[in-house]
PDB file of N, CA and C in Angstrom:
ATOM      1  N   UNK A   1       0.845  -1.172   0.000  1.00  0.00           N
ATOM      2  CA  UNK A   1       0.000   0.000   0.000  1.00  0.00           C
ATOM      3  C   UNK A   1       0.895   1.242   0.000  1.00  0.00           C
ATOM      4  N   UNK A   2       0.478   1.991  -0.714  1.00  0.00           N
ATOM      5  CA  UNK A   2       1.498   3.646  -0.690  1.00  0.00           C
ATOM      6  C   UNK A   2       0.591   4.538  -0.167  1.00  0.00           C
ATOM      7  N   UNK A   3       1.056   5.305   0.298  1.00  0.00           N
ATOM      8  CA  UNK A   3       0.906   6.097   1.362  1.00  0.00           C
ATOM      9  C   UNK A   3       1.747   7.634   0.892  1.00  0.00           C
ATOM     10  N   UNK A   4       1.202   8.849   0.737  1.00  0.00           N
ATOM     11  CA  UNK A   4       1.979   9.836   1.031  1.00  0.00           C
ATOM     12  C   UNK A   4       2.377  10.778   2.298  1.00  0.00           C
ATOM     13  N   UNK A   5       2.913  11.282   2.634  1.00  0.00           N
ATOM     14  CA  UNK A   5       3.274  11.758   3.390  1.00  0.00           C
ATOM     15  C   UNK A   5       4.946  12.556   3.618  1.00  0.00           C
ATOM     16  N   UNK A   6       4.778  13.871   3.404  1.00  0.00           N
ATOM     17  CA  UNK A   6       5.594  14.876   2.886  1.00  0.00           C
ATOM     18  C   UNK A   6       6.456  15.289   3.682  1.00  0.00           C
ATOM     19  N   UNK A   7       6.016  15.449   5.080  1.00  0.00           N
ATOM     20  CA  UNK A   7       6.445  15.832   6.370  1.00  0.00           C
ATOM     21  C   UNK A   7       7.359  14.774   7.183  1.00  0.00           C
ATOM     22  N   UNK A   8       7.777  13.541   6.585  1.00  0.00           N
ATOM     23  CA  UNK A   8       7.931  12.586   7.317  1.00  0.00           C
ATOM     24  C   UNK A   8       9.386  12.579   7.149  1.00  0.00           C
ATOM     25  N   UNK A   9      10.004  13.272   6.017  1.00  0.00           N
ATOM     26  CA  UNK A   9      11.737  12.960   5.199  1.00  0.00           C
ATOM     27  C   UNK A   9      12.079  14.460   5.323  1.00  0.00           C
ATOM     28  N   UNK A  10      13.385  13.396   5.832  1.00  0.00           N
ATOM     29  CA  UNK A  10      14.548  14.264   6.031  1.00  0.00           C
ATOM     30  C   UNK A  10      15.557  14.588   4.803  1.00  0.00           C
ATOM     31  N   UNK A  11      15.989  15.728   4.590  1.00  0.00           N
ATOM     32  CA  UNK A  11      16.956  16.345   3.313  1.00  0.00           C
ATOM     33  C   UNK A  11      16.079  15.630   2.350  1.00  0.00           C
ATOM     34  N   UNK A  12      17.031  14.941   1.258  1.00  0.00           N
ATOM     35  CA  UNK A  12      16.738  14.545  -0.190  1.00  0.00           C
ATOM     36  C   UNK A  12      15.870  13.297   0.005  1.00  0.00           C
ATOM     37  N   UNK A  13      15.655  12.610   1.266  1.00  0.00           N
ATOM     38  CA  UNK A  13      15.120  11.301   1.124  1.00  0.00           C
ATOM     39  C   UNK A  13      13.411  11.098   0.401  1.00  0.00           C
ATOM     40  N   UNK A  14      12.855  10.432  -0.377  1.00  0.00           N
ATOM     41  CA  UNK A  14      11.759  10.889  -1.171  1.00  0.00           C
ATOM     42  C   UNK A  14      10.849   9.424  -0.896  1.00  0.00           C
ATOM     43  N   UNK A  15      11.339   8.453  -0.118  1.00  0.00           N
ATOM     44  CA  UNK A  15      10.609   7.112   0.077  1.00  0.00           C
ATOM     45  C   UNK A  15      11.231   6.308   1.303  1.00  0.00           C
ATOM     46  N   UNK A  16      10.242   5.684   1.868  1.00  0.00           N
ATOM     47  CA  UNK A  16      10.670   4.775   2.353  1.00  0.00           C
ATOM     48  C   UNK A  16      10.028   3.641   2.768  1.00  0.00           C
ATOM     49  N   UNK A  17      10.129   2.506   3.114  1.00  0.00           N
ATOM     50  CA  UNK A  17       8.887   1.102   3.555  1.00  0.00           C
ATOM     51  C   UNK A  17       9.028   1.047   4.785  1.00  0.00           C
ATOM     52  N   UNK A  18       8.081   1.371   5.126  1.00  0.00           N
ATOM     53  CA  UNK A  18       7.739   0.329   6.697  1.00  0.00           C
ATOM     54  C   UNK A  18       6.641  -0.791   6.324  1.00  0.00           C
ATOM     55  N   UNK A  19       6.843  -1.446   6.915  1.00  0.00           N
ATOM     56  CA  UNK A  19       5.676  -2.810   6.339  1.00  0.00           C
ATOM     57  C   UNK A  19       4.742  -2.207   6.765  1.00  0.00           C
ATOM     58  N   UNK A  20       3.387  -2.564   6.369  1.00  0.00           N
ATOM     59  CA  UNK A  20       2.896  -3.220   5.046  1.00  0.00           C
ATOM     60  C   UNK A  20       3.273  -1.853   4.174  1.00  0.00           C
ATOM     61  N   UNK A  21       3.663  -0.506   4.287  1.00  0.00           N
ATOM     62  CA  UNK A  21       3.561   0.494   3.262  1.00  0.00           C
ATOM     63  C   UNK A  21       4.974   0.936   2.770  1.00  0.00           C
ATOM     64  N   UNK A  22       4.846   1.565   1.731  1.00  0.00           N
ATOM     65  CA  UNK A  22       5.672   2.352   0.868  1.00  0.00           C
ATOM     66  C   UNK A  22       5.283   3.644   1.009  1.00  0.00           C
ATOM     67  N   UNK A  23       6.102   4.402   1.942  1.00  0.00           N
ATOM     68  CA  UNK A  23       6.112   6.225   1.999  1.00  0.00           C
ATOM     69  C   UNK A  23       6.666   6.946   1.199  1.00  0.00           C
ATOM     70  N   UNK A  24       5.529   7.898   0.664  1.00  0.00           N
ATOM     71  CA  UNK A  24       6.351   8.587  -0.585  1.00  0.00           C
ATOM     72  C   UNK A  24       6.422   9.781  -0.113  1.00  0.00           C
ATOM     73  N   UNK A  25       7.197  10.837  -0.465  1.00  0.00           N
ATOM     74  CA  UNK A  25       7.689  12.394   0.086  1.00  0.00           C
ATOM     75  C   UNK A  25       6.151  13.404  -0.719  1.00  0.00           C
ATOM     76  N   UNK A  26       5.837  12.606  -2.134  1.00  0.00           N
ATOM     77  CA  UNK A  26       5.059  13.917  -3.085  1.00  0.00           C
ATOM     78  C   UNK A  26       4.466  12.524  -3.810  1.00  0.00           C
ATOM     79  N   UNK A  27       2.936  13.165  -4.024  1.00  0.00           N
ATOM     80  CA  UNK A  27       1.586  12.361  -4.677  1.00  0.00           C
ATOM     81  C   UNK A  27       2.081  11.389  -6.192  1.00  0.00           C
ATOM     82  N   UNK A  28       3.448  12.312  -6.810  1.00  0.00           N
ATOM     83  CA  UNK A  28       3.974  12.361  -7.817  1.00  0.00           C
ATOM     84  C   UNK A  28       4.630  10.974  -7.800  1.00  0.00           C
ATOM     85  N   UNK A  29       5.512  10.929  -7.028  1.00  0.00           N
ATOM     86  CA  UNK A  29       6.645   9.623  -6.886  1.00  0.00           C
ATOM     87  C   UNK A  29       5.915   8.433  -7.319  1.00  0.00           C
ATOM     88  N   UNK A  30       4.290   8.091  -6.839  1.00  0.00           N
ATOM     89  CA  UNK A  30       3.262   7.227  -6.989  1.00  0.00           C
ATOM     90  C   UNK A  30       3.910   6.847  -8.417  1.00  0.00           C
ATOM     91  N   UNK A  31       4.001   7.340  -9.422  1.00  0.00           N
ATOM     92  CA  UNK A  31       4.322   7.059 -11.033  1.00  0.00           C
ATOM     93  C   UNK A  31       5.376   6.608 -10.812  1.00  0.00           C
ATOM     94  N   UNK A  32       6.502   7.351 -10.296  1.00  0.00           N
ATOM     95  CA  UNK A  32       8.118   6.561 -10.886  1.00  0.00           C
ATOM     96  C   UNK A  32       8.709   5.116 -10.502  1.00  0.00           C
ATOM     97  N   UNK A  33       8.165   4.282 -12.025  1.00  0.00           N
ATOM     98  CA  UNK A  33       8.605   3.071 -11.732  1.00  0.00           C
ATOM     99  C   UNK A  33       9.445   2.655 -10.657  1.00  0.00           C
ATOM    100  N   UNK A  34      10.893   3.211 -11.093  1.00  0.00           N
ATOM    101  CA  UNK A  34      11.791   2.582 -10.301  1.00  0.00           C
ATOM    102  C   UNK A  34      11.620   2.725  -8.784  1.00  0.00           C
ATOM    103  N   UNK A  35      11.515   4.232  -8.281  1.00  0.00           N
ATOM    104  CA  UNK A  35      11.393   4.513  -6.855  1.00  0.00           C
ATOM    105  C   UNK A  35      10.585   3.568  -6.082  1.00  0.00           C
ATOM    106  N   UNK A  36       9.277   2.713  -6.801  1.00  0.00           N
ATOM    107  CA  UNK A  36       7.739   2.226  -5.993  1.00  0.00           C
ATOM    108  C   UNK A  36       8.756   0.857  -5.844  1.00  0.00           C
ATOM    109  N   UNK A  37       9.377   0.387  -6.940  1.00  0.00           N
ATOM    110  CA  UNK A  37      10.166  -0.787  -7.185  1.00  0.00           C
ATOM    111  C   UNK A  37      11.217  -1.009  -6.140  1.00  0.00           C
ATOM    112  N   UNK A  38      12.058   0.056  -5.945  1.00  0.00           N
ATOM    113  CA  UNK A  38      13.274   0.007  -5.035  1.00  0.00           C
ATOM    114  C   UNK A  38      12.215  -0.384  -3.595  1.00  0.00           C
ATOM    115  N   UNK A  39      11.552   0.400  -3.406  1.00  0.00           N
ATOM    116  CA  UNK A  39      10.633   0.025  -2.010  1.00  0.00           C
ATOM    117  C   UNK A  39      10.164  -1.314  -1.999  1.00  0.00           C
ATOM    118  N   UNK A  40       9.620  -2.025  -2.926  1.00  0.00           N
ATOM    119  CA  UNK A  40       8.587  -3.440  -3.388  1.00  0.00           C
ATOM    120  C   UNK A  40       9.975  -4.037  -2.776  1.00  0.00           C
ATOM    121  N   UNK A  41      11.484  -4.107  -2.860  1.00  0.00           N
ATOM    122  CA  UNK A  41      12.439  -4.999  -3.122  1.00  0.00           C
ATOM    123  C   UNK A  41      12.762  -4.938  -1.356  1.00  0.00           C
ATOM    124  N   UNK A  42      12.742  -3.782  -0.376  1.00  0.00           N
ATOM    125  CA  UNK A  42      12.866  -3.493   1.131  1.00  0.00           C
ATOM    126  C   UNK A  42      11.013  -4.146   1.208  1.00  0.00           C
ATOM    127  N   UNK A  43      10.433  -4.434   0.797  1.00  0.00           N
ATOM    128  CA  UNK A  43       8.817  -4.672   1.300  1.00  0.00           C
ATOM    129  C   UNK A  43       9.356  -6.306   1.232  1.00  0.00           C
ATOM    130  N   UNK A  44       9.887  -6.723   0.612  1.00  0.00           N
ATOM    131  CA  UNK A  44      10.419  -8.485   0.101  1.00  0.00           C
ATOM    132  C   UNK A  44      11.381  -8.922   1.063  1.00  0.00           C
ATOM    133  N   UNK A  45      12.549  -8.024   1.072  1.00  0.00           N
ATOM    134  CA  UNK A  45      13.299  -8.034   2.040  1.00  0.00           C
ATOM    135  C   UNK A  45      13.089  -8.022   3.628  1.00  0.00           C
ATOM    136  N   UNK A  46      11.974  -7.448   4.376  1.00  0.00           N
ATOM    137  CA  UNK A  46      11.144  -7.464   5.466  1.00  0.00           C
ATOM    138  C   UNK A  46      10.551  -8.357   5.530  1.00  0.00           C
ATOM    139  N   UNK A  47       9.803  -8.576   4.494  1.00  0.00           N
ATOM    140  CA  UNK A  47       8.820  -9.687   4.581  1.00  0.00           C
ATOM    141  C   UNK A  47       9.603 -11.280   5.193  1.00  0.00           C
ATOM    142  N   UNK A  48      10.875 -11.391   4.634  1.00  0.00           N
ATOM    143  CA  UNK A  48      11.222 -12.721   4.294  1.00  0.00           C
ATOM    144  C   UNK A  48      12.278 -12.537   5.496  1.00  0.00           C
ATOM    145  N   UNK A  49      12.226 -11.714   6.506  1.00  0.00           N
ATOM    146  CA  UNK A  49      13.057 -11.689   7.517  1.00  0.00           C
ATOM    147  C   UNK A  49      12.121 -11.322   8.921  1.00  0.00           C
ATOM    148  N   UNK A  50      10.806 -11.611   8.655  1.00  0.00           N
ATOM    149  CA  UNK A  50       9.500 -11.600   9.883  1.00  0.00           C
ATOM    150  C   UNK A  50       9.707  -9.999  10.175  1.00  0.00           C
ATOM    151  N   UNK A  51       9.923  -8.856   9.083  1.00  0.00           N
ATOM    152  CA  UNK A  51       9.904  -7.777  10.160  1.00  0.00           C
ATOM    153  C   UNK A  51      10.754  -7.219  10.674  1.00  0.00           C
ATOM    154  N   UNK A  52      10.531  -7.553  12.191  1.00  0.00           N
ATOM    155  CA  UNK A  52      11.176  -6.429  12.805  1.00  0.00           C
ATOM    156  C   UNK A  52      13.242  -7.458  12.787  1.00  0.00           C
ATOM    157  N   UNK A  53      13.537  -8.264  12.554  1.00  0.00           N
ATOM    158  CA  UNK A  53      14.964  -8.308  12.395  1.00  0.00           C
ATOM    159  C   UNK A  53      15.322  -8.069  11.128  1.00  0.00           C
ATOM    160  N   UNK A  54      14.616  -7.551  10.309  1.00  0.00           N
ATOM    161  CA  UNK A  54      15.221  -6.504   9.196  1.00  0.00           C
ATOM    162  C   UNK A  54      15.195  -5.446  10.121  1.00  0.00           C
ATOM    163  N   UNK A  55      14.345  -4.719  10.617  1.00  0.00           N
ATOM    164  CA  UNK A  55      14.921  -3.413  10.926  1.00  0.00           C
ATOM    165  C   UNK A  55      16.069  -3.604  12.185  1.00  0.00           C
ATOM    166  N   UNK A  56      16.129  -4.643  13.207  1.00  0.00           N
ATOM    167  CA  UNK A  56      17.052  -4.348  13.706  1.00  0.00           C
ATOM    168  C   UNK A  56      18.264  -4.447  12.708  1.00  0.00           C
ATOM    169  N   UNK A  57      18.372  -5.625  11.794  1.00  0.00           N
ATOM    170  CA  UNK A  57      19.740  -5.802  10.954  1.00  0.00           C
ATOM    171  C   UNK A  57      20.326  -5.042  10.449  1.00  0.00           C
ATOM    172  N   UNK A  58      19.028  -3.482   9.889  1.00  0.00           N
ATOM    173  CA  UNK A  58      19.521  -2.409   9.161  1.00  0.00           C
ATOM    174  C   UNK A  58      20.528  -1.653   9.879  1.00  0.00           C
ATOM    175  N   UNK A  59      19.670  -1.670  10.878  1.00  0.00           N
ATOM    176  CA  UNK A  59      20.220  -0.732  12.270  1.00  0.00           C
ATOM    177  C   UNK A  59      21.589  -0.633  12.571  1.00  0.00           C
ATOM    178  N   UNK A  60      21.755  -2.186  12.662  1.00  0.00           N
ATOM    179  CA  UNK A  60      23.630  -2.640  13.111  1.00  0.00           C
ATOM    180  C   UNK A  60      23.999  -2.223  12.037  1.00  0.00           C
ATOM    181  N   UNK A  61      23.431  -2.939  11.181  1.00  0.00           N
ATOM    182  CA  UNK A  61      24.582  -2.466   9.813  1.00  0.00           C
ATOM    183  C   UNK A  61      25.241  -1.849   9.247  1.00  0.00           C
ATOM    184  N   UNK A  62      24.118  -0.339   9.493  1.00  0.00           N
ATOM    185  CA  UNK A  62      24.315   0.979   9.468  1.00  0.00           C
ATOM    186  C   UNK A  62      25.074   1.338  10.176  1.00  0.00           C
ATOM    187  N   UNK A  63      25.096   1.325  11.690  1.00  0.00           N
ATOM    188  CA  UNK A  63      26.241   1.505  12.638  1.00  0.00           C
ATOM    189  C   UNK A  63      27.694   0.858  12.579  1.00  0.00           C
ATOM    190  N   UNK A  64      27.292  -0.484  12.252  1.00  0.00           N
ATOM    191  CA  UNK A  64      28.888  -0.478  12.035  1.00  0.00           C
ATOM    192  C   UNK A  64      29.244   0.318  10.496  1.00  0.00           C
ATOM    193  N   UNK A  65      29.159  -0.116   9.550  1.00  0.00           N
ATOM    194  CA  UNK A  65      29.284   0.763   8.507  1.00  0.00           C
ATOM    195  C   UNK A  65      29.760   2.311   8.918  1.00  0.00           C
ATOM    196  N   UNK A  66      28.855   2.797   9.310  1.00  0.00           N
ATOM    197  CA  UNK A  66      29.069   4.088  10.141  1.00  0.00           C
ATOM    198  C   UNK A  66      30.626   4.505  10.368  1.00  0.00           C
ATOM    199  N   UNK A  67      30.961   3.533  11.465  1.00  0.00           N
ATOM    200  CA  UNK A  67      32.208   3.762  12.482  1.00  0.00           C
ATOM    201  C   UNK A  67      33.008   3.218  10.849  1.00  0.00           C
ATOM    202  N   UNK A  68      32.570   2.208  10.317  1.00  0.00           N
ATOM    203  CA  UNK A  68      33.905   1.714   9.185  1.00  0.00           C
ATOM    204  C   UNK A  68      34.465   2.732   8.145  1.00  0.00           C
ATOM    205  N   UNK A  69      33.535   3.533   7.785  1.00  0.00           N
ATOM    206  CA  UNK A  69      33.984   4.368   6.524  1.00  0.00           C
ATOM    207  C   UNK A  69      33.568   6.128   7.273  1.00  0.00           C
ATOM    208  N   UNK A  70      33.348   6.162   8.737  1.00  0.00           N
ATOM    209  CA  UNK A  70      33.319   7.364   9.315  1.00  0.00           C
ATOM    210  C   UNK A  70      32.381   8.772   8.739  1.00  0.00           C
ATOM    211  N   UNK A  71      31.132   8.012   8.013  1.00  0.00           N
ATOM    212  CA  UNK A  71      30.481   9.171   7.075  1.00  0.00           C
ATOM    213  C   UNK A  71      28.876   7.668   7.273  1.00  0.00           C
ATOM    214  N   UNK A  72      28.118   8.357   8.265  1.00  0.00           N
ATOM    215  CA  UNK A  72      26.356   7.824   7.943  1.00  0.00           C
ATOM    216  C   UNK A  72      26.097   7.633   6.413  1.00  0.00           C
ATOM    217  N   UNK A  73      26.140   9.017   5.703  1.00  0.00           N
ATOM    218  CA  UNK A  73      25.662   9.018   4.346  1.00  0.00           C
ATOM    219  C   UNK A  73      26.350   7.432   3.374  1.00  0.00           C
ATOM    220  N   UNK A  74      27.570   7.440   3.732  1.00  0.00           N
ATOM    221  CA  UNK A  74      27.908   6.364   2.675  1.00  0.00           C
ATOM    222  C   UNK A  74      28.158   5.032   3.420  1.00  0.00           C
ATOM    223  N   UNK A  75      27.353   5.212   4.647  1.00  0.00           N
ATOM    224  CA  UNK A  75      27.367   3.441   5.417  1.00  0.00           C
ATOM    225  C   UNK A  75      25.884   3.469   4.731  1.00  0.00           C
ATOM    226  N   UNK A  76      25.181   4.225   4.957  1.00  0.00           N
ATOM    227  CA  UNK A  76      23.602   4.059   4.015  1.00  0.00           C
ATOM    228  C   UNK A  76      23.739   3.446   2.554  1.00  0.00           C
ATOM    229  N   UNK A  77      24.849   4.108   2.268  1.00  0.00           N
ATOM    230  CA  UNK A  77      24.720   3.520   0.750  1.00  0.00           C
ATOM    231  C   UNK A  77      25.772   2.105   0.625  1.00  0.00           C
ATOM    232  N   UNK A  78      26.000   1.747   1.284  1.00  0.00           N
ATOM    233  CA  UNK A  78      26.622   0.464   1.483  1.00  0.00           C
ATOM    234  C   UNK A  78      25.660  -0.579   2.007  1.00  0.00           C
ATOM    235  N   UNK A  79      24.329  -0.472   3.151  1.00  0.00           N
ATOM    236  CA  UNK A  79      24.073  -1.461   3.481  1.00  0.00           C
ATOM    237  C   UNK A  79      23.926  -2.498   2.803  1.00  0.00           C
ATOM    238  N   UNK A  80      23.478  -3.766   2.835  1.00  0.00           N
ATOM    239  CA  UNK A  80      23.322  -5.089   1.881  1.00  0.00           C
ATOM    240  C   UNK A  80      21.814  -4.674   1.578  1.00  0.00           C
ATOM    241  N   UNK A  81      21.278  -4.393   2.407  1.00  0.00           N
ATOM    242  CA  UNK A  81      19.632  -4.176   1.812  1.00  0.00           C
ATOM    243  C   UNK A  81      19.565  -2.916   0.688  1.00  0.00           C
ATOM    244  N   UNK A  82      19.822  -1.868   1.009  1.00  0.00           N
ATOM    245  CA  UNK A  82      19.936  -0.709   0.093  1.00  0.00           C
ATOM    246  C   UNK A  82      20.754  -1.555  -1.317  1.00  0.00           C
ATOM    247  N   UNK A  83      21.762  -2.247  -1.383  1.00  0.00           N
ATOM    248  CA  UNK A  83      22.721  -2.304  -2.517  1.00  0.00           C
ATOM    249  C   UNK A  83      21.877  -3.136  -2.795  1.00  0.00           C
ATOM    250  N   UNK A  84      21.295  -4.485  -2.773  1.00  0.00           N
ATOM    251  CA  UNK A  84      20.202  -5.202  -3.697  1.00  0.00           C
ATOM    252  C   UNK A  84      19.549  -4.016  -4.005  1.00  0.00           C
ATOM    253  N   UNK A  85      18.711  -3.271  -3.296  1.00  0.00           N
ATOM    254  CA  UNK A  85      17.241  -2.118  -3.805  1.00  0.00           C
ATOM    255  C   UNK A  85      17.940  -1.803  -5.025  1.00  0.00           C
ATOM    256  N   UNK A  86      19.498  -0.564  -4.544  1.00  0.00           N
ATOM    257  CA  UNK A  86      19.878  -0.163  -5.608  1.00  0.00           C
ATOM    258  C   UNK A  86      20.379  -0.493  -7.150  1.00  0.00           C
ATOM    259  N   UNK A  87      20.759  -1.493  -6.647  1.00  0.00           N
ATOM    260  CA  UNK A  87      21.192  -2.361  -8.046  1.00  0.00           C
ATOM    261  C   UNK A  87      20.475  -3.030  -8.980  1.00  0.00           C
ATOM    262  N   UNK A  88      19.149  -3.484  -8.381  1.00  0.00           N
ATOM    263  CA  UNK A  88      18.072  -4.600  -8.952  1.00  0.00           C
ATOM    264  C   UNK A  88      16.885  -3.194  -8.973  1.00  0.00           C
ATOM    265  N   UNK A  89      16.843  -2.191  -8.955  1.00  0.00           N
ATOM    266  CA  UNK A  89      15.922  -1.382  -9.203  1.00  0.00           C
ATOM    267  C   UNK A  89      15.072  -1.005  -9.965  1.00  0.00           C
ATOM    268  N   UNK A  90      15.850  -1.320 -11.415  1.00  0.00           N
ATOM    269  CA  UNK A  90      15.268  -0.557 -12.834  1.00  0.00           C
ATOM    270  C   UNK A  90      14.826  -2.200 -13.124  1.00  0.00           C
ATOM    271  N   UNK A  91      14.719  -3.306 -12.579  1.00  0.00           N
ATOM    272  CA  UNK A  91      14.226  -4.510 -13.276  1.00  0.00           C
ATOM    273  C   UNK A  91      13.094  -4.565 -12.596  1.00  0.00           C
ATOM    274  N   UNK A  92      12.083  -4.591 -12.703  1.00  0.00           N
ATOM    275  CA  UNK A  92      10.911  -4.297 -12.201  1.00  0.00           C
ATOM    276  C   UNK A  92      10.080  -5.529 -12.055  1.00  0.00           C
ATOM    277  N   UNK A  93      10.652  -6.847 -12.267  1.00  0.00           N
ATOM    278  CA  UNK A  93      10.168  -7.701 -12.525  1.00  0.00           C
ATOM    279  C   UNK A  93      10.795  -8.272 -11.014  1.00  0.00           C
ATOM    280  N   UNK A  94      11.970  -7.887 -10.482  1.00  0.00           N
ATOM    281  CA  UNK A  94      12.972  -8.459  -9.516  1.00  0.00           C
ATOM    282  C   UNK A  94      12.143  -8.514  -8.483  1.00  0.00           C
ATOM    283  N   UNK A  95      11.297  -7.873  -7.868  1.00  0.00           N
ATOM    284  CA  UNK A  95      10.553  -8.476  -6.439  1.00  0.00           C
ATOM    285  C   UNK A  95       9.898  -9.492  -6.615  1.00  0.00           C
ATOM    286  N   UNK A  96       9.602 -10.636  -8.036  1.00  0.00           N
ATOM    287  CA  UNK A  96       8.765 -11.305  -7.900  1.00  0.00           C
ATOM    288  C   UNK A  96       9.831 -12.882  -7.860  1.00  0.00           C
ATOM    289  N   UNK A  97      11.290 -12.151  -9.142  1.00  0.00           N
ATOM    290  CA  UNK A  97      11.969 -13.162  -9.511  1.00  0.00           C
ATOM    291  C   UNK A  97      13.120 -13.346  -8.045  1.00  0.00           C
ATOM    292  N   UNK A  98      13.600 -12.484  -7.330  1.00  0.00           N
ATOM    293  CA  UNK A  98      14.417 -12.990  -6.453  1.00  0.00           C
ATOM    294  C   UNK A  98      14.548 -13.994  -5.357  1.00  0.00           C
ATOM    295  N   UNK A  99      15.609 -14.278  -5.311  1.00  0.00           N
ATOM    296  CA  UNK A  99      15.769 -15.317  -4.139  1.00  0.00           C
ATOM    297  C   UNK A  99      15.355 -14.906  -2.796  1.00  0.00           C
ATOM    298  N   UNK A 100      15.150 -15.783  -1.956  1.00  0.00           N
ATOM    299  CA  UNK A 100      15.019 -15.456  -0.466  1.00  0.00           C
ATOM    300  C   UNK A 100      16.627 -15.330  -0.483  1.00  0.00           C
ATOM    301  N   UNK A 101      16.404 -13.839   0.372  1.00  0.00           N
ATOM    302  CA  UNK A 101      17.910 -13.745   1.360  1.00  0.00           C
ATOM    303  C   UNK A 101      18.754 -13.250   0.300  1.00  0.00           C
ATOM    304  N   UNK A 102      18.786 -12.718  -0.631  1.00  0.00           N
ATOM    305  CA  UNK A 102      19.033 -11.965  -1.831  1.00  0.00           C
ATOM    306  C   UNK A 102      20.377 -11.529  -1.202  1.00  0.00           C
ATOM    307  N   UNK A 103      19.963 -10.351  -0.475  1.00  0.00           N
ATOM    308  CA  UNK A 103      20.638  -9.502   0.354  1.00  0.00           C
ATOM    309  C   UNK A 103      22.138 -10.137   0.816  1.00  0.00           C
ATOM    310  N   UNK A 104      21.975 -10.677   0.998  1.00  0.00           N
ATOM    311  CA  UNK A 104      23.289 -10.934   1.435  1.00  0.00           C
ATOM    312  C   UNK A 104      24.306 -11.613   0.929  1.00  0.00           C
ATOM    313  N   UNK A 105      24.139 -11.515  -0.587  1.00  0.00           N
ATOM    314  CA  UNK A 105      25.959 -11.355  -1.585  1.00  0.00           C
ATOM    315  C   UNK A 105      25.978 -10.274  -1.052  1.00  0.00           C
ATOM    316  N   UNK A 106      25.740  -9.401  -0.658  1.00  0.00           N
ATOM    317  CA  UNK A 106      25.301  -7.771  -0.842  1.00  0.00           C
ATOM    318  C   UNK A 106      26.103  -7.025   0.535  1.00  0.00           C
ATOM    319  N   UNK A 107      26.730  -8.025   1.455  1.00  0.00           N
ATOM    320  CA  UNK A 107      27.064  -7.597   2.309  1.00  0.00           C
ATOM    321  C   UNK A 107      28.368  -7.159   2.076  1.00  0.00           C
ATOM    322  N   UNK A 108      29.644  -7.857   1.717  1.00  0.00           N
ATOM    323  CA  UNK A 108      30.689  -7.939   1.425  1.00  0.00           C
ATOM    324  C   UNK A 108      31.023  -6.856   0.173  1.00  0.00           C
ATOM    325  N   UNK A 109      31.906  -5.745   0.006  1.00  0.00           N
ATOM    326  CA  UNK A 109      32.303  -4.955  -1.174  1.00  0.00           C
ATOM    327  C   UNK A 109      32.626  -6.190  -1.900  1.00  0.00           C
ATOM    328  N   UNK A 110      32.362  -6.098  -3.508  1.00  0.00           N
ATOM    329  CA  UNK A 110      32.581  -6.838  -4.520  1.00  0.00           C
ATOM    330  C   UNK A 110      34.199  -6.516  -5.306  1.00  0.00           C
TER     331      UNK A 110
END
């Protein structure tokens, strides 16, 4: 289910999933394939981890990441969950075709 809500993001951020929904920043985003897609792939990713130990997993992840490369912004863009979203994004077909547990080639730099 998508959901807008404008007031909810911080700086540039324009989406995000909490189960069961997909939060969008503007009524607009509703259209852009990829953005609803990158969310469908964190909605798959939750799903297939009961919930709430995806969000704790993000959590650590992020933190260590954090302390590893000393910059939030680019432990975000490292997590294993974000790098499946980001990478498998523009295939729009990928939330239906992926594996359980996807995520985690995704941990390790390639």
């Amino acid at each position: 289910m998508i959901v807008v809500f404008k007031h909810f993001f911080y700086k540039s951020y324009v989406g995000l999933c909490i189960w069961p929904f997909i939060i969008l920043k503007e009524d607009s985003f509703k259209y852009d394939a990829v953005l609803v897609n990158h969310e469908r792939i964190h909605l798959e990713q939750q799903k297939e981890l009961l919930i709430l130990p995806f969000y704790f997993l993000y959590f650590i992840e992020w933190m260590l990441k954090t302390v590893y490369y000393l910059n939030s912004y680019r432990a975000y863009e490292n997590i294993s969950f974000e790098r499946e979203a980001y990478a498998n994004e523009w295939d729009l077909d990928y939330p239906v075709s992926r594996k359980t547990f996807s995520f985690i080639k995704y941990l390790w730099d390639n």
